[in-house]
Each structure stands twice: as C-alpha cells, then as structure tokens.
PDB file of N, CA and C in Angstrom:
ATOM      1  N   UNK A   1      22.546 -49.922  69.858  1.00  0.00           N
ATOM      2  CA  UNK A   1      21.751 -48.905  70.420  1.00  0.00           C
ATOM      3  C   UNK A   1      22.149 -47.569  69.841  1.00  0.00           C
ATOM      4  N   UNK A   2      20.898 -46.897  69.385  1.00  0.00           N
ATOM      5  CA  UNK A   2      21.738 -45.385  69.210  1.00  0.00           C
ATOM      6  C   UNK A   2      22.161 -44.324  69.659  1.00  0.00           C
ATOM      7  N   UNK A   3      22.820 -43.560  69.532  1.00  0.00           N
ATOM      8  CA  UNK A   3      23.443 -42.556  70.222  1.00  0.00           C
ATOM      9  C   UNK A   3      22.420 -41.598  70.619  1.00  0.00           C
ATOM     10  N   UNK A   4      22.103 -41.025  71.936  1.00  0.00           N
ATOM     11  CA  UNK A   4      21.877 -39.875  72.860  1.00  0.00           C
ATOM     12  C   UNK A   4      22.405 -39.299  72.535  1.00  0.00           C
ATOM     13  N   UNK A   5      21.975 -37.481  71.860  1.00  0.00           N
ATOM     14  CA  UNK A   5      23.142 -36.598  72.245  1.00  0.00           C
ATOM     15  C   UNK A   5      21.912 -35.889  72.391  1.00  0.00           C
ATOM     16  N   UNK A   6      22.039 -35.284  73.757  1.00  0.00           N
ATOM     17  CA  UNK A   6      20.890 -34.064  74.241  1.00  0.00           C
ATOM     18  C   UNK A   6      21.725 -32.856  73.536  1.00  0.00           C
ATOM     19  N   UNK A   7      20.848 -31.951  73.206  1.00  0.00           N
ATOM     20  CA  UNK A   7      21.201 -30.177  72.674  1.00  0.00           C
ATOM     21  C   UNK A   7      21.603 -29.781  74.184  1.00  0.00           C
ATOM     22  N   UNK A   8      22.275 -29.436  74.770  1.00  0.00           N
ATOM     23  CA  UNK A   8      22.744 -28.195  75.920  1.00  0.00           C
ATOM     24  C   UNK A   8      22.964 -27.092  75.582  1.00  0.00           C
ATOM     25  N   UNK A   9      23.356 -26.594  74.173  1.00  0.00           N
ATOM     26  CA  UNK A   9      22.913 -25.302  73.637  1.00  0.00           C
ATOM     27  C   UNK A   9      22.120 -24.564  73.677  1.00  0.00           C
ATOM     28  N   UNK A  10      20.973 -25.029  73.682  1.00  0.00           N
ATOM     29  CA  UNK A  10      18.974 -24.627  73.730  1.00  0.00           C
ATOM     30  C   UNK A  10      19.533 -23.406  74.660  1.00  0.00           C
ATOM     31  N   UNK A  11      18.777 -22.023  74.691  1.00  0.00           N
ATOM     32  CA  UNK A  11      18.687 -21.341  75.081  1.00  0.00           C
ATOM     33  C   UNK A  11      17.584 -20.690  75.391  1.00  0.00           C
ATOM     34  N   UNK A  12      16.608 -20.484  76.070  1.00  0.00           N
ATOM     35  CA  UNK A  12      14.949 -19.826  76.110  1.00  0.00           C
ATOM     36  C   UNK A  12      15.229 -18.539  76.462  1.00  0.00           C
ATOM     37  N   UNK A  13      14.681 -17.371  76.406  1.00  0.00           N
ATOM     38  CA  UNK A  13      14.260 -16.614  77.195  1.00  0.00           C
ATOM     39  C   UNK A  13      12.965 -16.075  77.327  1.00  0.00           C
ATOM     40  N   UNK A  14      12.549 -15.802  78.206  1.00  0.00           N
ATOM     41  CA  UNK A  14      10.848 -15.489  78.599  1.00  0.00           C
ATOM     42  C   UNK A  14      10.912 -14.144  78.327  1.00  0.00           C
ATOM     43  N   UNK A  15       9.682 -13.999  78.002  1.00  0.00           N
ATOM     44  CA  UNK A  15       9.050 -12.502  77.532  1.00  0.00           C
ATOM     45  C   UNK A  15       8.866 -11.931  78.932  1.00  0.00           C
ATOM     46  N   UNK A  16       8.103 -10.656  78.323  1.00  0.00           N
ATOM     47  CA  UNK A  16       8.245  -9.991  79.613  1.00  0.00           C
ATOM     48  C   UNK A  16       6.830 -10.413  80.561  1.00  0.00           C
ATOM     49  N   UNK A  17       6.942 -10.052  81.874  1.00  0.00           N
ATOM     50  CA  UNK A  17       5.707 -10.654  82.954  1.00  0.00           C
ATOM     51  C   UNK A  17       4.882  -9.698  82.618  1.00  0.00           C
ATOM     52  N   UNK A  18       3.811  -9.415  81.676  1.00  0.00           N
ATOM     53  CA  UNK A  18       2.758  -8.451  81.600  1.00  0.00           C
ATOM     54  C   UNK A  18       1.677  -9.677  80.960  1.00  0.00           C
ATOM     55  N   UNK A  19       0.717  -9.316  81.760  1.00  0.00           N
ATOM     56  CA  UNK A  19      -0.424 -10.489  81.318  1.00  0.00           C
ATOM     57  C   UNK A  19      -1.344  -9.308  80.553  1.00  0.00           C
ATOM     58  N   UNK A  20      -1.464  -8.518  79.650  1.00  0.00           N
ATOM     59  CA  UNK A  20      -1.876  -7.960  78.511  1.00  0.00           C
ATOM     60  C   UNK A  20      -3.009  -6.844  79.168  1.00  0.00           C
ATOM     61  N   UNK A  21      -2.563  -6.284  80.385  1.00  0.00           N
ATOM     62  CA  UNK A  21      -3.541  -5.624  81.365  1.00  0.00           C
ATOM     63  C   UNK A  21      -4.320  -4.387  80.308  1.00  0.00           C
ATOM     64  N   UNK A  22      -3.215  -4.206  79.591  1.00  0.00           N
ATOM     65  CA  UNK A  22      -3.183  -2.817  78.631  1.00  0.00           C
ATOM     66  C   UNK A  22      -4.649  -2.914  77.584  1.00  0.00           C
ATOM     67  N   UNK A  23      -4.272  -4.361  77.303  1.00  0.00           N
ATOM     68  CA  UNK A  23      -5.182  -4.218  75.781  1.00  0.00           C
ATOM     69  C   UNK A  23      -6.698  -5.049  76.232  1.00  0.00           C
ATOM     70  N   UNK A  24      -6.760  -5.477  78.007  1.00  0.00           N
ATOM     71  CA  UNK A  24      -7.861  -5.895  78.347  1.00  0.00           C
ATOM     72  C   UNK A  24      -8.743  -4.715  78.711  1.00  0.00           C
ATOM     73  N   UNK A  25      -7.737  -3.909  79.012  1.00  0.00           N
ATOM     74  CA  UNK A  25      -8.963  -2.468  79.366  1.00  0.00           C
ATOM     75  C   UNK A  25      -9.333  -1.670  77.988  1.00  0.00           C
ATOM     76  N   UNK A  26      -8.557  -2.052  77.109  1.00  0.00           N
ATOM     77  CA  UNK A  26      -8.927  -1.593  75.938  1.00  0.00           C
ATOM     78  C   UNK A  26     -10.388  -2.061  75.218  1.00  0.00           C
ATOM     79  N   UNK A  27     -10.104  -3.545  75.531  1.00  0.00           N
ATOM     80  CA  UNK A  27     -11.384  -4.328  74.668  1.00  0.00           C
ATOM     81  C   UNK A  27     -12.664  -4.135  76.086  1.00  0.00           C
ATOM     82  N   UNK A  28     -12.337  -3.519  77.239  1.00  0.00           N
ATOM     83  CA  UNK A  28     -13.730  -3.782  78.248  1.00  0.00           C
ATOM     84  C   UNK A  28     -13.877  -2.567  78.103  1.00  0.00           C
ATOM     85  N   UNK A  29     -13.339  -1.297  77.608  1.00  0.00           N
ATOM     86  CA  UNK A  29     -13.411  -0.052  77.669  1.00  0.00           C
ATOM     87  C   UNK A  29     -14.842   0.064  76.123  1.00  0.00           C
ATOM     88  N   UNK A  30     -14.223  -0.813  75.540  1.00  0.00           N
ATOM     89  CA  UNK A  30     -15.152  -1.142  74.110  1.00  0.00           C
ATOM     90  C   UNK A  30     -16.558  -1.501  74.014  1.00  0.00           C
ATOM     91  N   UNK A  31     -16.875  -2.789  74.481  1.00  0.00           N
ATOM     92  CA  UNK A  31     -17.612  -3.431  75.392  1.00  0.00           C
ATOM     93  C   UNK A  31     -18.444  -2.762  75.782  1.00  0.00           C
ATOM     94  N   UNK A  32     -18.254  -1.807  76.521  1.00  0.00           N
ATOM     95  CA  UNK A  32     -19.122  -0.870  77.941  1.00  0.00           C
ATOM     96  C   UNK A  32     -19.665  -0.018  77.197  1.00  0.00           C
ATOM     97  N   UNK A  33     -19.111   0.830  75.978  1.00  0.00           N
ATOM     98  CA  UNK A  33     -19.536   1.716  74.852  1.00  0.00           C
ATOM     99  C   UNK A  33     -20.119   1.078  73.898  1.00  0.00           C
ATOM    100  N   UNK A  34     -20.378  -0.077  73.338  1.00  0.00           N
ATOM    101  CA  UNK A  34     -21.312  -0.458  73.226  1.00  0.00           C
ATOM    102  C   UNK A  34     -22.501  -0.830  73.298  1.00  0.00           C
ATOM    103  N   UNK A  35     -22.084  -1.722  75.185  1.00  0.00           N
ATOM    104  CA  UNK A  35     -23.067  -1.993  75.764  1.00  0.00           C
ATOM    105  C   UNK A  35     -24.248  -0.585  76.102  1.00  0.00           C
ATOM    106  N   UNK A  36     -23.542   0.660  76.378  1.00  0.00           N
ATOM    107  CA  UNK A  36     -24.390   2.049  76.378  1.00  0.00           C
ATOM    108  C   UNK A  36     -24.926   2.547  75.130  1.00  0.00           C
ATOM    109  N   UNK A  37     -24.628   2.012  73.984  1.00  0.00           N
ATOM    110  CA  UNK A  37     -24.999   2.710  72.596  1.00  0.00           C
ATOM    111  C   UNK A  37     -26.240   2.067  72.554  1.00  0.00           C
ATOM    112  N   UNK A  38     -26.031   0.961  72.670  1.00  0.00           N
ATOM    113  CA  UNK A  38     -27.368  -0.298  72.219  1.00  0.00           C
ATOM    114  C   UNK A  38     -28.518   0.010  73.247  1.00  0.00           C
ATOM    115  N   UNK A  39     -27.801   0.185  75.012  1.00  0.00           N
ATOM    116  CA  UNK A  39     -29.043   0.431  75.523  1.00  0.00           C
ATOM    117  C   UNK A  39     -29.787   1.828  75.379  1.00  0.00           C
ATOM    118  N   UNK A  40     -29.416   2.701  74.985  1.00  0.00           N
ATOM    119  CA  UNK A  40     -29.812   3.678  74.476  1.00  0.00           C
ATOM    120  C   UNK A  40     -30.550   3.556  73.122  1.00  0.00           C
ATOM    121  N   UNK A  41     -30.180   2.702  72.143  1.00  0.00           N
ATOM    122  CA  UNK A  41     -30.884   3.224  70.756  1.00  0.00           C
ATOM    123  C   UNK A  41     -32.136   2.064  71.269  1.00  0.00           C
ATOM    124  N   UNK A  42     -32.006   0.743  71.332  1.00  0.00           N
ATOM    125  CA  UNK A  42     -33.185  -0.233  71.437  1.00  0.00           C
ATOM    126  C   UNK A  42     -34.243   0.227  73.314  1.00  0.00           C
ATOM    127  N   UNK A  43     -33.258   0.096  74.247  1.00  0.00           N
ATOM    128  CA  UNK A  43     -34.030  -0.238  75.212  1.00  0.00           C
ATOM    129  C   UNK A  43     -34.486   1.258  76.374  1.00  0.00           C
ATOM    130  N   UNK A  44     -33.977   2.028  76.118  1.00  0.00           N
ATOM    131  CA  UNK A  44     -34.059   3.260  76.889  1.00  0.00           C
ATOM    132  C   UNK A  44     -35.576   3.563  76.759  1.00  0.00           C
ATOM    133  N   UNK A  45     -36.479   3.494  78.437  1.00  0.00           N
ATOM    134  CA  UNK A  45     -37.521   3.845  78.525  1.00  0.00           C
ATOM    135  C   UNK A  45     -38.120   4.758  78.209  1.00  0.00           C
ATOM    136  N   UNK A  46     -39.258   5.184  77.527  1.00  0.00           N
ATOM    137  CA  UNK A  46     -39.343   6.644  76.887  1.00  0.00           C
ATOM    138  C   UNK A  46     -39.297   7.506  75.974  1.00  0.00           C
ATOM    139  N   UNK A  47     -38.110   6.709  75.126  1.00  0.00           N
ATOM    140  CA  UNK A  47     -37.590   7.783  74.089  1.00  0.00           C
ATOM    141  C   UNK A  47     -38.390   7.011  72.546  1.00  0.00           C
ATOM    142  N   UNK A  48     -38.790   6.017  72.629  1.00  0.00           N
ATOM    143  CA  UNK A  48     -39.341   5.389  71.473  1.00  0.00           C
ATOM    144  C   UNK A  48     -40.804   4.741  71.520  1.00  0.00           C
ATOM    145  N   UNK A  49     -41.584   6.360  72.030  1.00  0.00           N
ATOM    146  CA  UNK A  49     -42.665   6.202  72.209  1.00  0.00           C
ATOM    147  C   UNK A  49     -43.641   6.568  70.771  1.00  0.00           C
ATOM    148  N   UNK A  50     -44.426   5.723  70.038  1.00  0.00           N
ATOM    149  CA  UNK A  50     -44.785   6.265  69.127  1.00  0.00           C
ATOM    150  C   UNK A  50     -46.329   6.030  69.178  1.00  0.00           C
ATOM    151  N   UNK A  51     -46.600   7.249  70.600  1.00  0.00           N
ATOM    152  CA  UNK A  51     -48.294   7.140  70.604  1.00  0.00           C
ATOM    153  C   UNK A  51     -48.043   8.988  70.752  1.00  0.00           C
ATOM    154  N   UNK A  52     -49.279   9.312  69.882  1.00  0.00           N
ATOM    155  CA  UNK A  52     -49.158  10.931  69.811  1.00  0.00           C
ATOM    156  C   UNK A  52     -49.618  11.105  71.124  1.00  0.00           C
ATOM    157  N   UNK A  53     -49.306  11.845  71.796  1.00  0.00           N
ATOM    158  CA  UNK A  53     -50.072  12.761  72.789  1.00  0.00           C
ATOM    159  C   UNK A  53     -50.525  14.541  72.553  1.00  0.00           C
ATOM    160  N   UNK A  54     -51.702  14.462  72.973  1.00  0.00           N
ATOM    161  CA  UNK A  54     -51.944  16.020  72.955  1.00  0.00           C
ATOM    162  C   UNK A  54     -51.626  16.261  74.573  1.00  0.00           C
ATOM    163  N   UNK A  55     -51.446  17.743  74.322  1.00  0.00           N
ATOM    164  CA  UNK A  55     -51.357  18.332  75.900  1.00  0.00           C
ATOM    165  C   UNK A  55     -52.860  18.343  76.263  1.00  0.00           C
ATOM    166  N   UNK A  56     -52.421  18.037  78.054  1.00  0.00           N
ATOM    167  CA  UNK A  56     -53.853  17.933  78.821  1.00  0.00           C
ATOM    168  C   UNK A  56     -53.891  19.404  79.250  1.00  0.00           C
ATOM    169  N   UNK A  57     -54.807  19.780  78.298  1.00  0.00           N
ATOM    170  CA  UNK A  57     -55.390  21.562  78.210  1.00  0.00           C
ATOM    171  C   UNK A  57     -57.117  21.141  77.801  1.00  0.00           C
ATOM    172  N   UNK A  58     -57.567  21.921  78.322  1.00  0.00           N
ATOM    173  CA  UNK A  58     -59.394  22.052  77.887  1.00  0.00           C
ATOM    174  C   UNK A  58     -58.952  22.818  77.068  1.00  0.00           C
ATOM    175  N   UNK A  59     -59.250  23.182  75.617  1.00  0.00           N
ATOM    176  CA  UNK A  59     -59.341  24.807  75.221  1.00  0.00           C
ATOM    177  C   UNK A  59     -60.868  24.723  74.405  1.00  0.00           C
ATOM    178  N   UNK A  60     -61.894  25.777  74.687  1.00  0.00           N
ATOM    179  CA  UNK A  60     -62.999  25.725  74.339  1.00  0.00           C
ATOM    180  C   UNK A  60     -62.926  27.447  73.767  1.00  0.00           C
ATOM    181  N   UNK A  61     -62.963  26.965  72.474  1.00  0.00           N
ATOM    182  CA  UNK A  61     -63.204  28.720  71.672  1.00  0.00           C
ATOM    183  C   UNK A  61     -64.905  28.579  70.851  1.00  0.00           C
ATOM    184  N   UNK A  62     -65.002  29.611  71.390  1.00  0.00           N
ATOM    185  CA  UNK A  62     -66.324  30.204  71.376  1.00  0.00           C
ATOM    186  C   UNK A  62     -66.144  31.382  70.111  1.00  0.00           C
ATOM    187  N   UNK A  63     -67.159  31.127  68.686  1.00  0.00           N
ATOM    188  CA  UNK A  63     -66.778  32.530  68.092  1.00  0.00           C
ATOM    189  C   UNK A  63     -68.526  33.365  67.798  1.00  0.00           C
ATOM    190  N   UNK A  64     -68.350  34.300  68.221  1.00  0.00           N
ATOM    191  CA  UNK A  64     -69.995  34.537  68.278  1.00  0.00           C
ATOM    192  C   UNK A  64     -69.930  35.633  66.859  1.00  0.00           C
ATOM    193  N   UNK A  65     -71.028  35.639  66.549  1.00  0.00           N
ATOM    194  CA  UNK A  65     -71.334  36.521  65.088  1.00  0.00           C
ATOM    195  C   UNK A  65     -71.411  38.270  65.786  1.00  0.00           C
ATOM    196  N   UNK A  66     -71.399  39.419  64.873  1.00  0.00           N
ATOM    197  CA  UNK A  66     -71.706  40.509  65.293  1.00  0.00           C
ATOM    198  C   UNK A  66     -73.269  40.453  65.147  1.00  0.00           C
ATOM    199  N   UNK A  67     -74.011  41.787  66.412  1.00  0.00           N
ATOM    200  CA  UNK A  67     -75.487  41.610  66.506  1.00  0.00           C
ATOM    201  C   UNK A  67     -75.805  42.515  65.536  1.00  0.00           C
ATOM    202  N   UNK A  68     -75.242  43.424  64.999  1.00  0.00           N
ATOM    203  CA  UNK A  68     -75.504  44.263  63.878  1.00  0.00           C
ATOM    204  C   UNK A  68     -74.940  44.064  62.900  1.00  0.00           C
ATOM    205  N   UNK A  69     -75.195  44.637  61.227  1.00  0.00           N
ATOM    206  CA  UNK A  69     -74.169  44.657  60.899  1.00  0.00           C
ATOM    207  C   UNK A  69     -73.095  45.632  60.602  1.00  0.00           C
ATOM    208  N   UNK A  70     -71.942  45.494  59.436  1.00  0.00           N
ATOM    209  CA  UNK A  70     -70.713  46.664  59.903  1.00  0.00           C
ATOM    210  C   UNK A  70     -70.913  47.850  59.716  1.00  0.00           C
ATOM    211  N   UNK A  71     -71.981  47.915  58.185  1.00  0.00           N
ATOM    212  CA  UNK A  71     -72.435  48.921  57.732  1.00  0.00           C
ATOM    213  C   UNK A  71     -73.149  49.087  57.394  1.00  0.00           C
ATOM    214  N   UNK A  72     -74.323  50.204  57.661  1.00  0.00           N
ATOM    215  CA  UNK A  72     -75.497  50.318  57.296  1.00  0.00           C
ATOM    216  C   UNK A  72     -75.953  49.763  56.070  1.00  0.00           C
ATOM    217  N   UNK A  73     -77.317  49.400  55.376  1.00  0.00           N
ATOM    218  CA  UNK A  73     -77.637  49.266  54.225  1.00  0.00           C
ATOM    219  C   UNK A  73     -78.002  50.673  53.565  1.00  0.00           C
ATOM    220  N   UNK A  74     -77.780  50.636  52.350  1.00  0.00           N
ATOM    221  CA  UNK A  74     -78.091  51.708  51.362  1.00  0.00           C
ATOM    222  C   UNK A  74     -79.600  52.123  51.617  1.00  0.00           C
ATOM    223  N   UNK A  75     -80.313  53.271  51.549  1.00  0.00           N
ATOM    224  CA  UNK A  75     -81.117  53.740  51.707  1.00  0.00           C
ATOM    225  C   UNK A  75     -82.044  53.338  50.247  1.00  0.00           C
ATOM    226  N   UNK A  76     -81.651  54.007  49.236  1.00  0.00           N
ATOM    227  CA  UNK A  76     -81.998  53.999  48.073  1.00  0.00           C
ATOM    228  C   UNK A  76     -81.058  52.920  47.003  1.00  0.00           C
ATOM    229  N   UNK A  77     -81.139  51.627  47.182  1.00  0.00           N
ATOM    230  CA  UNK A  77     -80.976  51.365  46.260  1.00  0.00           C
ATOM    231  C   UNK A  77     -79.660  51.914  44.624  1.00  0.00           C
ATOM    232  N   UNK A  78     -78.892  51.498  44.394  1.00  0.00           N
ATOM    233  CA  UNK A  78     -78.670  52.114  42.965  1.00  0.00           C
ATOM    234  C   UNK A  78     -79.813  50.908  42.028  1.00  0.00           C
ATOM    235  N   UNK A  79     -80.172  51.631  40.601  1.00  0.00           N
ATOM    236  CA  UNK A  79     -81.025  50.707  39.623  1.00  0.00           C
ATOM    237  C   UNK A  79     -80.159  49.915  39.221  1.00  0.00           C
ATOM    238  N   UNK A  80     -80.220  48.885  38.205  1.00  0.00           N
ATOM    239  CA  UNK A  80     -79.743  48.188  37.793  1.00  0.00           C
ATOM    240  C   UNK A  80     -79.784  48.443  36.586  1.00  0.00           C
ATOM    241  N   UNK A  81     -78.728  48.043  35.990  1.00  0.00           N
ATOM    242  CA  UNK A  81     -78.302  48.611  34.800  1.00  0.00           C
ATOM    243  C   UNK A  81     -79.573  48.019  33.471  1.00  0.00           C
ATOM    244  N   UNK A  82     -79.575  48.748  32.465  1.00  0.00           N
ATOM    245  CA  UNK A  82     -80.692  48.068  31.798  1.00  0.00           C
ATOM    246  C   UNK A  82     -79.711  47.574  30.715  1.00  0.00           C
ATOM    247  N   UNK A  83     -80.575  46.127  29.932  1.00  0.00           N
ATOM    248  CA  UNK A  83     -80.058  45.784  28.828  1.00  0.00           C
ATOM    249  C   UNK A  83     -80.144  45.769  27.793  1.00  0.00           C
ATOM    250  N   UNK A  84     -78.860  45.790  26.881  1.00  0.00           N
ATOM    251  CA  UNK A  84     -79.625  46.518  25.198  1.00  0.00           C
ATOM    252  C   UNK A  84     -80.033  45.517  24.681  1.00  0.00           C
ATOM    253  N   UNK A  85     -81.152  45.788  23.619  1.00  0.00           N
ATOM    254  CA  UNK A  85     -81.751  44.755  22.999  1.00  0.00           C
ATOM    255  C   UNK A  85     -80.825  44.992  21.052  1.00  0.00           C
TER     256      UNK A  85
END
C-alpha cells in the first residue's frame, strides 16, 4: 500500500470581505448614463420632429397702387431727336 503523507503546511489566507460594492456602482453609475444618452438621442418625445410647421398667424397683406401719379406729366413734350441721313 502506499504511503499517505497529507501537506499540514498548506497555509490559506482569505482576502479581504468586500464583495466589489465599489466597482458595482461604478459599472451601474455607467449603465444609467447611457441608458439617459440613448433615451435622449433615439426616443425623447418631440425633439425629432421632422414635419415643418408654420406659426398659426393669419397674415393677409394687402398692397394697393397710388390713385395718382408721383409726378405730373410734362406739359410740352421734349422733340425727339432727329436722325442723320
């Protein structure tokens, strides 16, 4: 039969009791800023509206002619120049 010899040397020691609280709020802190980037660029109601609107205004412009005009007409005519032959 062969020889048993257990190690009794073995020595363990355990790390420290922190279940990684630090770097879970890190990665949900991440997460959440994401999750707000995305709902903002794709799903945010409103902002990615691509129908023109005009403003609800009547505007009715009216342009009327003058009843006279600005300046009198010439009385006499000037002639017209004659042409050389």
């Amino acid at each position: 039969m062969p020889d048993y010899d257990p190690k009794t040397d073995i020595h363990v020691t355990a790390g420290p009791a922190t279940g990684g609280g630090g770097l879970y709020f890190i990665v949900g802190a991440l997460v959440v800023a994401v999750l707000v980037g995305a709902y903002f660029m794709f799903g945010a109601p409103g902002l990615h509206n691509n129908v023109a609107r005009a403003p609800d205004r009547n505007v009715n412009v009216t342009v009327e002619q003058p009843r006279t005009p600005a300046q009198p007409a010439p009385a006499n005519p000037a002639p017209a120049p004659q042409r050389q032959q």
